[in-house]
C-alpha atoms as a PDB file:
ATOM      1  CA  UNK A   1     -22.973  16.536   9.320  1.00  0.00           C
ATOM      2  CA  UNK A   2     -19.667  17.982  10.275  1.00  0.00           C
ATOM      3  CA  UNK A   3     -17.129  19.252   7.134  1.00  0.00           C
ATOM      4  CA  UNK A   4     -14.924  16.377   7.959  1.00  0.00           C
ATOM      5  CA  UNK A   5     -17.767  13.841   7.724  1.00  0.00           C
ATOM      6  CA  UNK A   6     -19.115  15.207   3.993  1.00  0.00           C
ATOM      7  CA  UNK A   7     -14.862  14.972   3.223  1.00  0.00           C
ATOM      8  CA  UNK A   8     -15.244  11.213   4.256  1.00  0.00           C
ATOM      9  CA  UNK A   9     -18.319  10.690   2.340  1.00  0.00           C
ATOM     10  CA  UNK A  10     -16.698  12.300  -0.721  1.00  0.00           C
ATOM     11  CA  UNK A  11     -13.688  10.684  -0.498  1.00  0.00           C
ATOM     12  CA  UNK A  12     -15.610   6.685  -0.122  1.00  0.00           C
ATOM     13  CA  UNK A  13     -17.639   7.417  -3.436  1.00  0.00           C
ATOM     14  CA  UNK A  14     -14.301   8.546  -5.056  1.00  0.00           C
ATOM     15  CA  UNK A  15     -12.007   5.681  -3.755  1.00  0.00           C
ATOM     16  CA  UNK A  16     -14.621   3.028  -3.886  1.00  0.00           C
ATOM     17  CA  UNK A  17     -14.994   3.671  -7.866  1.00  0.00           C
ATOM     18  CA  UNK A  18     -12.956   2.706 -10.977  1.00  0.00           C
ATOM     19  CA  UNK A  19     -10.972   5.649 -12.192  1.00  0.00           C
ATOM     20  CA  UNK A  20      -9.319   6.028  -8.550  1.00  0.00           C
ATOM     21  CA  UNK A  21      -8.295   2.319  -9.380  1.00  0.00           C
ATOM     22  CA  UNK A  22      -6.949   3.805 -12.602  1.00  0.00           C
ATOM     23  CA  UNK A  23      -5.312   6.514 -10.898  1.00  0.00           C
ATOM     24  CA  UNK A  24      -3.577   4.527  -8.813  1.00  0.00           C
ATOM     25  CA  UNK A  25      -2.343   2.097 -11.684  1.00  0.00           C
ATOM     26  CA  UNK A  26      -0.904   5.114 -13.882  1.00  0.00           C
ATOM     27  CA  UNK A  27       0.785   6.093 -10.774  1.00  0.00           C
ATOM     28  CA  UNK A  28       2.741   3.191 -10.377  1.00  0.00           C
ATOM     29  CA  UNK A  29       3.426   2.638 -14.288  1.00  0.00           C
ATOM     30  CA  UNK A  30       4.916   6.460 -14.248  1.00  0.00           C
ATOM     31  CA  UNK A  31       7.078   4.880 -11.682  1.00  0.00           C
ATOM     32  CA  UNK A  32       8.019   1.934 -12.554  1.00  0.00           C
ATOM     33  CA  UNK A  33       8.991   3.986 -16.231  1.00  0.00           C
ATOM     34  CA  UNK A  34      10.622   6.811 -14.515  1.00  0.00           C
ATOM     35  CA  UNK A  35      13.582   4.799 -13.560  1.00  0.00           C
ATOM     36  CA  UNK A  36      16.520   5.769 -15.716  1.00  0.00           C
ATOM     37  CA  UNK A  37      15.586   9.257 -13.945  1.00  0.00           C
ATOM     38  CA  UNK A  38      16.705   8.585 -10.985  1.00  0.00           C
ATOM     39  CA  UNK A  39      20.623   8.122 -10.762  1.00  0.00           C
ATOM     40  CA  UNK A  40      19.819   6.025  -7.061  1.00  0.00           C
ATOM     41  CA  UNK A  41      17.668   3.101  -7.262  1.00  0.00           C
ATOM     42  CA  UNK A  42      17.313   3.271  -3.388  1.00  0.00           C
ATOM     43  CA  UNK A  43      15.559   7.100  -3.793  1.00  0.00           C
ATOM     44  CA  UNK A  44      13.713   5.475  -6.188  1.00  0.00           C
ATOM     45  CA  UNK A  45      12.177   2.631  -4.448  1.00  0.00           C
ATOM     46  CA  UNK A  46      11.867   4.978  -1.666  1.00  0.00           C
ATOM     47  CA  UNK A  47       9.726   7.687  -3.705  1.00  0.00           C
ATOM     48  CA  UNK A  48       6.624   4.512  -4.608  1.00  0.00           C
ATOM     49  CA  UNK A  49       6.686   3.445  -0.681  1.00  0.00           C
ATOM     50  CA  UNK A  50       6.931   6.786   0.407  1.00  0.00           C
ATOM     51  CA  UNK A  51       3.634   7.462  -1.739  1.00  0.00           C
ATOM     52  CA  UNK A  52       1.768   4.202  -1.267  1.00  0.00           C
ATOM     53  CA  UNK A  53       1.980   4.461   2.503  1.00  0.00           C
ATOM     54  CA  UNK A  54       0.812   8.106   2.886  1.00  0.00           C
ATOM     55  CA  UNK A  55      -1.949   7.274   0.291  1.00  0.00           C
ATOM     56  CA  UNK A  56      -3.031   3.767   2.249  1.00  0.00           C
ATOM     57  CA  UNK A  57      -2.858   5.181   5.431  1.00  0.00           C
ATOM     58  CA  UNK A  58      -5.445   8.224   4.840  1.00  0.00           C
ATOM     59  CA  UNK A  59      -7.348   6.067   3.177  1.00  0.00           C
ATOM     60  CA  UNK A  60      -7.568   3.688   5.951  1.00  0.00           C
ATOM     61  CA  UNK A  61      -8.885   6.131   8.045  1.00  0.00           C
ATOM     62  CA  UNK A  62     -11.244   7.544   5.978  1.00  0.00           C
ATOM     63  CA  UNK A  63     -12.747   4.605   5.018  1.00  0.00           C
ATOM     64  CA  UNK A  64     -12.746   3.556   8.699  1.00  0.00           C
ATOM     65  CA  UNK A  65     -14.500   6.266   9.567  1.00  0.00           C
ATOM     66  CA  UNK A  66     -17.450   5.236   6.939  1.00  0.00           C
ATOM     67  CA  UNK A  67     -17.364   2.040   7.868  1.00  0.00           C
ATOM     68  CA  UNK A  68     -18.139   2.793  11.586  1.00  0.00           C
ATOM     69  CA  UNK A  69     -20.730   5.349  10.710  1.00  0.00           C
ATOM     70  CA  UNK A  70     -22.460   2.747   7.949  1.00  0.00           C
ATOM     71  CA  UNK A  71     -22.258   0.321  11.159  1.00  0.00           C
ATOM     72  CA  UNK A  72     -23.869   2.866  13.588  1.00  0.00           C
ATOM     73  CA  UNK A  73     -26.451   3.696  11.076  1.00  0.00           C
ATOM     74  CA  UNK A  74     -28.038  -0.011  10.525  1.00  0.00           C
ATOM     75  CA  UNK A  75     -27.629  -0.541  14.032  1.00  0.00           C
ATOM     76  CA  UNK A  76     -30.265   2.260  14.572  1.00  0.00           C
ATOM     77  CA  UNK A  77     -32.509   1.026  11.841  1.00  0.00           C
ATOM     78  CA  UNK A  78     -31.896  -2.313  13.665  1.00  0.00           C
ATOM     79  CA  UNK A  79     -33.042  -0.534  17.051  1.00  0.00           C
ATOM     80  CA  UNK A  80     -35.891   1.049  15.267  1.00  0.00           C
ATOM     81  CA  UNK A  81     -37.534  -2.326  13.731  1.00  0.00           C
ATOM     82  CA  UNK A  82     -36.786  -4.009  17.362  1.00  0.00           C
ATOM     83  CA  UNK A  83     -38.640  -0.976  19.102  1.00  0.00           C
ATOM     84  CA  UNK A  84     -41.649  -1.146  16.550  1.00  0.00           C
ATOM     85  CA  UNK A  85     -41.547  -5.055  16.746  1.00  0.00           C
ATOM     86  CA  UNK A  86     -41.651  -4.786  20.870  1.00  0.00           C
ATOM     87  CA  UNK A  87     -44.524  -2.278  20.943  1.00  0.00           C
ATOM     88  CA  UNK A  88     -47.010  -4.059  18.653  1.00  0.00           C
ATOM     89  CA  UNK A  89     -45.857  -7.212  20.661  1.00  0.00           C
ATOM     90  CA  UNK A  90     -46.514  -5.979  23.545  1.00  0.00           C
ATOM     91  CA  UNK A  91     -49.701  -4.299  22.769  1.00  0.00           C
ATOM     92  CA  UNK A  92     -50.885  -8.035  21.659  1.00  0.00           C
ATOM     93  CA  UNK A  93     -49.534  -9.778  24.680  1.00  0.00           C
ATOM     94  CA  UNK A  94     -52.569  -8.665  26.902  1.00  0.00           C
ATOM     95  CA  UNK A  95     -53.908 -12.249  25.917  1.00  0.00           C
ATOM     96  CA  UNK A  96     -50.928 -14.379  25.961  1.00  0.00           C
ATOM     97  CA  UNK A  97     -48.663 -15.000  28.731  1.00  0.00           C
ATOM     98  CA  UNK A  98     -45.668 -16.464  26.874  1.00  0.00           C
ATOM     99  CA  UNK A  99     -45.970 -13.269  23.619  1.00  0.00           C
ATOM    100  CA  UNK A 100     -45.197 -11.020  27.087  1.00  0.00           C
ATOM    101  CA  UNK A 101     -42.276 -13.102  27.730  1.00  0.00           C
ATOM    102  CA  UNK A 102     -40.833 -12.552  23.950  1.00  0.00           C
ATOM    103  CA  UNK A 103     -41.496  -9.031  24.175  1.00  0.00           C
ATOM    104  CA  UNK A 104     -39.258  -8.757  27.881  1.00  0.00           C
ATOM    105  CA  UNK A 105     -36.601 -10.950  26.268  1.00  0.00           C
ATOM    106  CA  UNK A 106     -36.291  -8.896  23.144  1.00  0.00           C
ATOM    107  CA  UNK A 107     -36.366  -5.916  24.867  1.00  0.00           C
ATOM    108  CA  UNK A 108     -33.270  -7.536  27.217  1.00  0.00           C
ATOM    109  CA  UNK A 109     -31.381  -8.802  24.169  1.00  0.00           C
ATOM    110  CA  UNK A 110     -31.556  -5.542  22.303  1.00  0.00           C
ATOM    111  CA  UNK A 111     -31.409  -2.866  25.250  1.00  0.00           C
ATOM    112  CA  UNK A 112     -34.412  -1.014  24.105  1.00  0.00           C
ATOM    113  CA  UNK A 113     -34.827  -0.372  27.933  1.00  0.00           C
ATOM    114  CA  UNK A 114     -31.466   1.019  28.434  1.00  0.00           C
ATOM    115  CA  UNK A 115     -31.817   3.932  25.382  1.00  0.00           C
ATOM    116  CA  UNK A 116     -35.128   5.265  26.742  1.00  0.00           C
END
């Protein structure tokens, strides 16, 4: 696992929990109280969007990227059951015509021929 794929594991368990949630409130409260601070309400609208969408858009990536790897992972334990599920049907199949027949058309449907 490269360093960039532990950061994006990291990060999910941190974002996907309740005291990022928190974080993120307390941010916008200190905000939305720091306006007599600011002598330009424009700068000040500008600081929270400025914020939110560097924060939304790393996070969109990162969580993306776990997404797509959480896909790709049950896909393979997907491919694994349907390669285990093929074998022992097609060791049974020497008796029945039509059990060869589900075994070809799982194999087709999940390309177990195509990965070997």
């Amino acid at each position: 696992m490269s360093h960039f794929e532990r950061f994006v594991e990291v990060a999910h368990h941190r974002v996907s929990r309740a005291p990022f949630f928190m974080v993120c409130v307390v941010i916008v409260v200190v905000w939305f109280i720091s306006v007599p601070l600011w002598s330009d309400l424009k700068a000040w609208q500008v600081a929270i969007h400025t914020v939110a969408s560097v924060i939304s858009l790393l996070l969109l990536v990162l969580l993306e990227n776990a997404g797509r790897r959480a896909d790709e992972a049950a896909q393979e334990k997907l491919n694994v059951i349907a390669e285990g599920l093929a074998a022992l049907m097609h060791s049974r199949a020497q008796e029945d015509r039509d059990l060869e027949e589900s075994v070809q058309r799982l194999r087709d449907a999940v390309g177990l021929e195509e990965r070997h």
